[in-house]
PDB file of N, CA and C in Angstrom:
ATOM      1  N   UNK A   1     119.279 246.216  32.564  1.00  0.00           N
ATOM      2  CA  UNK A   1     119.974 245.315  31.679  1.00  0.00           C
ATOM      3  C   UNK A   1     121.386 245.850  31.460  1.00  0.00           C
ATOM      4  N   UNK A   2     122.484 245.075  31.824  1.00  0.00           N
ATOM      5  CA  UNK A   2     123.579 245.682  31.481  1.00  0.00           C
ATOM      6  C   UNK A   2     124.066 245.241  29.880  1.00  0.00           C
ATOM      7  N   UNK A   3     125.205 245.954  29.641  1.00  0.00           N
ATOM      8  CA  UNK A   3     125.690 245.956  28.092  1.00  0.00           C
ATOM      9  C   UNK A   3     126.519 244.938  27.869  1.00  0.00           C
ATOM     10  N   UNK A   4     126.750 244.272  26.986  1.00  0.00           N
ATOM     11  CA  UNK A   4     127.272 243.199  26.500  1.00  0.00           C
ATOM     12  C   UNK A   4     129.067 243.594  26.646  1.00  0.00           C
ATOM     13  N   UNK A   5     129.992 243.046  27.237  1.00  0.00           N
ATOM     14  CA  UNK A   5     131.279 243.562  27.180  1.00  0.00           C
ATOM     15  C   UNK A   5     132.013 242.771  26.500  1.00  0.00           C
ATOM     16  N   UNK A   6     131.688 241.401  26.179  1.00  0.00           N
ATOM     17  CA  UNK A   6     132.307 240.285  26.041  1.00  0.00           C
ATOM     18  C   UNK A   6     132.641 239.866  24.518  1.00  0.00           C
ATOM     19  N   UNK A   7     132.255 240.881  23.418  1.00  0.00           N
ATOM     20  CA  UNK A   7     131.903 240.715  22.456  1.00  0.00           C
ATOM     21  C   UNK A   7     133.297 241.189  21.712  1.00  0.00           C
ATOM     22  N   UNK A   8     133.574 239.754  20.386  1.00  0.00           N
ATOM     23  CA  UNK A   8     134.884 239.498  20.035  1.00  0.00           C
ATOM     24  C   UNK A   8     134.308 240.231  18.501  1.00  0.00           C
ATOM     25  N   UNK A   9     135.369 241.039  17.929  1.00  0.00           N
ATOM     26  CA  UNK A   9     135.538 241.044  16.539  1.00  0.00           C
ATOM     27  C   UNK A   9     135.334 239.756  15.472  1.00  0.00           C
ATOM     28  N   UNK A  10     134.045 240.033  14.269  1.00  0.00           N
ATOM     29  CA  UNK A  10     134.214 238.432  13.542  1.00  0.00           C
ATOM     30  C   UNK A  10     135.407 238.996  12.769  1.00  0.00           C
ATOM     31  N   UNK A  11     135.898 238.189  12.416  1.00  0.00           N
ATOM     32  CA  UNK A  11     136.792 237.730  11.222  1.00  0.00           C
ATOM     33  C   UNK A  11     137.261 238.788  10.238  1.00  0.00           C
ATOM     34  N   UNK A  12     137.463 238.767   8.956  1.00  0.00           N
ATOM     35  CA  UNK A  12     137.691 239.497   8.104  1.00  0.00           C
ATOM     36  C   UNK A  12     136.793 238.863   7.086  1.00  0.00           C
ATOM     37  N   UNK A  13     135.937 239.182   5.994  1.00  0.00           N
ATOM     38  CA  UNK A  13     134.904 238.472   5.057  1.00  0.00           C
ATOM     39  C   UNK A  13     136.247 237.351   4.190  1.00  0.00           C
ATOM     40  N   UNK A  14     137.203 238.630   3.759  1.00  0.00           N
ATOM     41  CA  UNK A  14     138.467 237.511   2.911  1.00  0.00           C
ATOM     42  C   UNK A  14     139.112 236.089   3.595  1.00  0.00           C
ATOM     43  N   UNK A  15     139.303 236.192   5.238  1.00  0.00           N
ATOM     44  CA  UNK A  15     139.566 235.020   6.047  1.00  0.00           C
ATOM     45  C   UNK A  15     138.697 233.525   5.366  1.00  0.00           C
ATOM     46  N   UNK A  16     137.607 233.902   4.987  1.00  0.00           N
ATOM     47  CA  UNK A  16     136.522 232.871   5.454  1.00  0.00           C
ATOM     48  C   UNK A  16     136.148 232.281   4.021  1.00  0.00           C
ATOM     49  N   UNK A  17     136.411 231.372   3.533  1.00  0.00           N
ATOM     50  CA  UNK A  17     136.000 230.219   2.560  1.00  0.00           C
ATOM     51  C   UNK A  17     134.539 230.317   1.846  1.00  0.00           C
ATOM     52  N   UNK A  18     134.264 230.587   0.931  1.00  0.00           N
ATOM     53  CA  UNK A  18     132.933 231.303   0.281  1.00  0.00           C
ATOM     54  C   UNK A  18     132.025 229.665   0.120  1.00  0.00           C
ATOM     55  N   UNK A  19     130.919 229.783   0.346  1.00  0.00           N
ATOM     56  CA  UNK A  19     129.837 229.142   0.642  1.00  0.00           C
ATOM     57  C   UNK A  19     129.374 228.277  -1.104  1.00  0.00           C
ATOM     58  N   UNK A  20     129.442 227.070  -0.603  1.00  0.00           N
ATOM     59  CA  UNK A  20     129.360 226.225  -2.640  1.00  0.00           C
ATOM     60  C   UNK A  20     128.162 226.656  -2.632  1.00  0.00           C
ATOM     61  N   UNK A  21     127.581 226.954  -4.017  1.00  0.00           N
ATOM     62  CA  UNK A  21     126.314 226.798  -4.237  1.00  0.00           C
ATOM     63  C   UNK A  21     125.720 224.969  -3.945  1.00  0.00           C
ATOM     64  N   UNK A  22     124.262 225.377  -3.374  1.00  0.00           N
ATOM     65  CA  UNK A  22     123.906 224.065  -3.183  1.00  0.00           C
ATOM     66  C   UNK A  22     123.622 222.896  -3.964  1.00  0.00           C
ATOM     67  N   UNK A  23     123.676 223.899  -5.901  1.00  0.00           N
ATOM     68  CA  UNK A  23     124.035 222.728  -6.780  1.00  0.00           C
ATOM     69  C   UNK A  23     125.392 222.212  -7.538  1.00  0.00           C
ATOM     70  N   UNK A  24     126.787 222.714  -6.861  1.00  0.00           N
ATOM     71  CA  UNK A  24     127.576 222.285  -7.068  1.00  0.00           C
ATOM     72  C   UNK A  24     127.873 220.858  -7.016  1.00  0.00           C
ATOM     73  N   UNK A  25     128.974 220.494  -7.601  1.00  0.00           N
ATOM     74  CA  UNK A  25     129.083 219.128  -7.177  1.00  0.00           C
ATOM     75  C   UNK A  25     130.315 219.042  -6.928  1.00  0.00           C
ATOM     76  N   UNK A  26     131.109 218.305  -5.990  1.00  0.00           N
ATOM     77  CA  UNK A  26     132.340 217.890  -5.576  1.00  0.00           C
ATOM     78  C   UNK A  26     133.106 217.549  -7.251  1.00  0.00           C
ATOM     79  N   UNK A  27     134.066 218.052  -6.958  1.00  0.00           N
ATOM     80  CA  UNK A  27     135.201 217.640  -7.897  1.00  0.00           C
ATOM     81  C   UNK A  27     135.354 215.925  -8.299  1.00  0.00           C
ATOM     82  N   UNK A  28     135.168 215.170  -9.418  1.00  0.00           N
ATOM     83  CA  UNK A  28     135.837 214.248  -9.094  1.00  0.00           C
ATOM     84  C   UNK A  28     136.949 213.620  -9.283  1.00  0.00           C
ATOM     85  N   UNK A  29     137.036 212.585  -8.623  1.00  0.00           N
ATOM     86  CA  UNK A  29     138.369 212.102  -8.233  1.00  0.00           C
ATOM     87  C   UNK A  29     139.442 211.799  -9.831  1.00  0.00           C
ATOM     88  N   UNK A  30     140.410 212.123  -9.602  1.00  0.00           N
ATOM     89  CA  UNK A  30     141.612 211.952 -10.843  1.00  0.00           C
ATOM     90  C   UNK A  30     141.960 210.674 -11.257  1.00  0.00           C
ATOM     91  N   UNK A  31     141.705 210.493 -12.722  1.00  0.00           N
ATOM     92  CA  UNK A  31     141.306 209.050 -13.411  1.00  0.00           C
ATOM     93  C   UNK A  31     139.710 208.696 -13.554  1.00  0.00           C
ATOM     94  N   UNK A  32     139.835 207.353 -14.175  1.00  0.00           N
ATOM     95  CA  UNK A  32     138.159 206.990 -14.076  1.00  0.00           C
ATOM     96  C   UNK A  32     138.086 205.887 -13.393  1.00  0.00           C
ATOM     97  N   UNK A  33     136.640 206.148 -12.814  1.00  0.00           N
ATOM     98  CA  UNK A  33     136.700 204.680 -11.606  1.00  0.00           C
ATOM     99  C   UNK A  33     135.054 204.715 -12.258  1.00  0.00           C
ATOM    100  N   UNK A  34     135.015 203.420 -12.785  1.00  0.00           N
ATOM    101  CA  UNK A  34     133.526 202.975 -13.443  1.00  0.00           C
ATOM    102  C   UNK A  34     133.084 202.010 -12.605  1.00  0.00           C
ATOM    103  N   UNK A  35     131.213 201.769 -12.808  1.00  0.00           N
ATOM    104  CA  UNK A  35     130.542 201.016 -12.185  1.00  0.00           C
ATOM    105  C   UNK A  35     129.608 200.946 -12.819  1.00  0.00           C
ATOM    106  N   UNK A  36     128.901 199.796 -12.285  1.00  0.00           N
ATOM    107  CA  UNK A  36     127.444 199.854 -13.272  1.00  0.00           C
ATOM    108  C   UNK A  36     126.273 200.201 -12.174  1.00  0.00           C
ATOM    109  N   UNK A  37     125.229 200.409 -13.000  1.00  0.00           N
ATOM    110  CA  UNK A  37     123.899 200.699 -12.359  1.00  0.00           C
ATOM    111  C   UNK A  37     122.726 200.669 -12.578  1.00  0.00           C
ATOM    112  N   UNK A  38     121.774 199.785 -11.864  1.00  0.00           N
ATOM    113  CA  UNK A  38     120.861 199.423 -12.638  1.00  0.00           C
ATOM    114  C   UNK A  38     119.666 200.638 -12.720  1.00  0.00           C
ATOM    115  N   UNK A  39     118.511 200.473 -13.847  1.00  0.00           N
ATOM    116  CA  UNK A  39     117.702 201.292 -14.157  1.00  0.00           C
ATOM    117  C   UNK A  39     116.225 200.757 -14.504  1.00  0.00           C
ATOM    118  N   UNK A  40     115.378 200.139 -13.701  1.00  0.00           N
ATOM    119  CA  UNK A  40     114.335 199.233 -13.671  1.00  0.00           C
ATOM    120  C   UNK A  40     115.314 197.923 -14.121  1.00  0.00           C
ATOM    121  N   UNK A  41     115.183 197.514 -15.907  1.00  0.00           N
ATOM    122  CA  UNK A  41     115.415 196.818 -16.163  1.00  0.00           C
ATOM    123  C   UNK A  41     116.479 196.519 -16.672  1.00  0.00           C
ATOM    124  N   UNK A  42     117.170 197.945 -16.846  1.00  0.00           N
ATOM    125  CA  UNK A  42     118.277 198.199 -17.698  1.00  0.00           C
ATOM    126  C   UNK A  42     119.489 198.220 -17.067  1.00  0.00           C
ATOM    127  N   UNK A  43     120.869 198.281 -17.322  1.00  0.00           N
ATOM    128  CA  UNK A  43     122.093 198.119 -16.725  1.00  0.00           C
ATOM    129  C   UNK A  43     122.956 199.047 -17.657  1.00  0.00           C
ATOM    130  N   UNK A  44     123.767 200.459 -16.803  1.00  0.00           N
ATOM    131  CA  UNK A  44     124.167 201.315 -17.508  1.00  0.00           C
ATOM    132  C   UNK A  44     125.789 201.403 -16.706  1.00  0.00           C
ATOM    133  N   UNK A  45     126.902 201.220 -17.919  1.00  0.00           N
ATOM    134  CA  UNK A  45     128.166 201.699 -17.121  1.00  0.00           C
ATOM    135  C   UNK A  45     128.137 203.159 -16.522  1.00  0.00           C
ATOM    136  N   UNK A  46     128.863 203.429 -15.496  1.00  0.00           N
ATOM    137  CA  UNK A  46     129.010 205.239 -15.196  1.00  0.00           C
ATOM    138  C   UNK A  46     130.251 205.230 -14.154  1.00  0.00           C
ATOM    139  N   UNK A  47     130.712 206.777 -14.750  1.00  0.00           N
ATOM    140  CA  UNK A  47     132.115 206.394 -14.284  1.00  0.00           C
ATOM    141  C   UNK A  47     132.228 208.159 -13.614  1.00  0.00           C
ATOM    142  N   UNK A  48     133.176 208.209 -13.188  1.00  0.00           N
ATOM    143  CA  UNK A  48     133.365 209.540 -12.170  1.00  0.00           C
ATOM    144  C   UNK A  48     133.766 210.471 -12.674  1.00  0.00           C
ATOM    145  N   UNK A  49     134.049 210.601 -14.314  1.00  0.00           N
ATOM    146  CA  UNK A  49     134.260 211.820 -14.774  1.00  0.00           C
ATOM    147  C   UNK A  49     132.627 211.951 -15.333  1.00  0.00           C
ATOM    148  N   UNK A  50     131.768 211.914 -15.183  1.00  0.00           N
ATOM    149  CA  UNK A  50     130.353 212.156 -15.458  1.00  0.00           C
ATOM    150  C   UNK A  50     130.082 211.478 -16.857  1.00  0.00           C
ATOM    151  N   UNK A  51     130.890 209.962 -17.288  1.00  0.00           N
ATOM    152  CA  UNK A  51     130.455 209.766 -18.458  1.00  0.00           C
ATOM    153  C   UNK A  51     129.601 208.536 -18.134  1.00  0.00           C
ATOM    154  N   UNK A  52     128.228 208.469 -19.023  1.00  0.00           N
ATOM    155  CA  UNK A  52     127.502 207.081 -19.006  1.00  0.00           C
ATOM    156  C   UNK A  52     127.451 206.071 -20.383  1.00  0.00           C
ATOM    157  N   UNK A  53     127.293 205.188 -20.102  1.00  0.00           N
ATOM    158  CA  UNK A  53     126.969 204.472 -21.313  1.00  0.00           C
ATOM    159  C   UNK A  53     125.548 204.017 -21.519  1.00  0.00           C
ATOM    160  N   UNK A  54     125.566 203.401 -22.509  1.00  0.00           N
ATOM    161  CA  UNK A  54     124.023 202.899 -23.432  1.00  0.00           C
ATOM    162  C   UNK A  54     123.638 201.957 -22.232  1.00  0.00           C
ATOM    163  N   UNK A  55     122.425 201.909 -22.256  1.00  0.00           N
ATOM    164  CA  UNK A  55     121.392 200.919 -21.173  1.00  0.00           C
ATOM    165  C   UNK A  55     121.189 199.933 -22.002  1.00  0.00           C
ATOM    166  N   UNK A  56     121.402 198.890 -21.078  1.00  0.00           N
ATOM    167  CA  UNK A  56     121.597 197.294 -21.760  1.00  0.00           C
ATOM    168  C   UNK A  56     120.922 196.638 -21.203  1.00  0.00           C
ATOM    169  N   UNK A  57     120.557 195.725 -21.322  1.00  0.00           N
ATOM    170  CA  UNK A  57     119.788 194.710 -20.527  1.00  0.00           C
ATOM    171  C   UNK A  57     120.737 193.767 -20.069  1.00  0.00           C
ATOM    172  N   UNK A  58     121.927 193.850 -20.488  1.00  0.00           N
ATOM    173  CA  UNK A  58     122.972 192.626 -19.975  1.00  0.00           C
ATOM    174  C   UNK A  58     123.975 193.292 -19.235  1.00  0.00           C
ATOM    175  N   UNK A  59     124.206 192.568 -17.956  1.00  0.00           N
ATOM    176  CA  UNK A  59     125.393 193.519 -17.062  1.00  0.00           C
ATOM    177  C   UNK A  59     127.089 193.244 -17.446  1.00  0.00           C
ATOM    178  N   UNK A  60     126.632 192.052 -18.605  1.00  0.00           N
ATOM    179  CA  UNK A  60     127.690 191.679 -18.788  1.00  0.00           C
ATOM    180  C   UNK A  60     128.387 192.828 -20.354  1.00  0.00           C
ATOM    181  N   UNK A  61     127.947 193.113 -20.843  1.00  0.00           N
ATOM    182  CA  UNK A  61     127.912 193.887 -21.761  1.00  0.00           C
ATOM    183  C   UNK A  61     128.374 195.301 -21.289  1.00  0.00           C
ATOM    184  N   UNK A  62     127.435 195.855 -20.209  1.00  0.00           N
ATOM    185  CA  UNK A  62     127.698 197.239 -19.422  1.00  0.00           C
ATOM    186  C   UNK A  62     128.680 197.252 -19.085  1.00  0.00           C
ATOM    187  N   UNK A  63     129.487 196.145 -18.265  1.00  0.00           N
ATOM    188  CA  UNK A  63     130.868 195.929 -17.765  1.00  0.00           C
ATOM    189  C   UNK A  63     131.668 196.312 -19.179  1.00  0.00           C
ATOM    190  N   UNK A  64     131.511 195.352 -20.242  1.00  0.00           N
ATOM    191  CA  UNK A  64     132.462 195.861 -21.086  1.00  0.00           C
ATOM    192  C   UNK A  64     132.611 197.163 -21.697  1.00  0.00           C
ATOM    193  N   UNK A  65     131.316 197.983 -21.688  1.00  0.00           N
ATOM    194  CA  UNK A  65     131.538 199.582 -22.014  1.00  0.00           C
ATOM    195  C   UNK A  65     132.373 200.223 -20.685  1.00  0.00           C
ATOM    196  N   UNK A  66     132.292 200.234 -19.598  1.00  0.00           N
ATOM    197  CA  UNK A  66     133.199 200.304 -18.676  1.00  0.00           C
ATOM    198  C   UNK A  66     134.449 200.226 -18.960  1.00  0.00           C
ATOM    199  N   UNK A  67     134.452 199.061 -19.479  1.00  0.00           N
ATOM    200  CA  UNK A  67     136.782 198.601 -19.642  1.00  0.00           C
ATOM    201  C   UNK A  67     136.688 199.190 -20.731  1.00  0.00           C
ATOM    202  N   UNK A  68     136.332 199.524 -22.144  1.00  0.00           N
ATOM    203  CA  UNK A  68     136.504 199.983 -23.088  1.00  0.00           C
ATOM    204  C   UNK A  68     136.699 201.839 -22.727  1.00  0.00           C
ATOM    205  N   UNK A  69     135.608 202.052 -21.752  1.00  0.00           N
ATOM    206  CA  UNK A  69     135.832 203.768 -21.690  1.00  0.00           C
ATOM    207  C   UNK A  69     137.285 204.112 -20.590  1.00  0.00           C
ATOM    208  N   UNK A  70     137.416 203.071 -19.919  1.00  0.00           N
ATOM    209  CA  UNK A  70     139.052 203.802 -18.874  1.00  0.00           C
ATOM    210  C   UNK A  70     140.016 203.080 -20.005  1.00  0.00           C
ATOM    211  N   UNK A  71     140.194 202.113 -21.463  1.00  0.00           N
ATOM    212  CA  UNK A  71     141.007 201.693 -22.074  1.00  0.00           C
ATOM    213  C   UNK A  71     141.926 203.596 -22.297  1.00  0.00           C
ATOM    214  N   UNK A  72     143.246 203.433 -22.705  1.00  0.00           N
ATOM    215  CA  UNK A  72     143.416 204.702 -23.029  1.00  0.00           C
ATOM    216  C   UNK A  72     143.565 204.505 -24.701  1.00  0.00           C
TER     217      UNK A  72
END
């Protein structure tokens, strides 16, 4: 068996971008961008800075906690 010659230096550990934990979560995006979502029966605003609103039974209602939470 001959010896391996071909073999490159890895990296430096500081080069290399440290590994997310697998329960991180992505950053989100700058401003609020709301939506609704349903929940069996219920309809809840939620928006991308991690805020939710009250579960409604009306989507029309959920929408308006939506415009009320990006109002400034």
């Amino acid at each position: 068996m001959e010896p391996h010659t071909e073999a490159r230096l890895a990296p430096p550990l500081d080069s290399l971008p440290l590994p997310r934990p697998p329960h991180a979560q992505p950053e989100p995006p700058a401003g609020h961008t709301t939506s609704t979502a349903d929940r069996g029966s219920f309809c809840l605003a939620v928006c991308t800075c991690g805020w939710n609103g009250p579960a409604r039974r009306s989507r029309d209602l959920a929408r308006r906690d939506a415009a009320r939470h990006t109002q400034p």
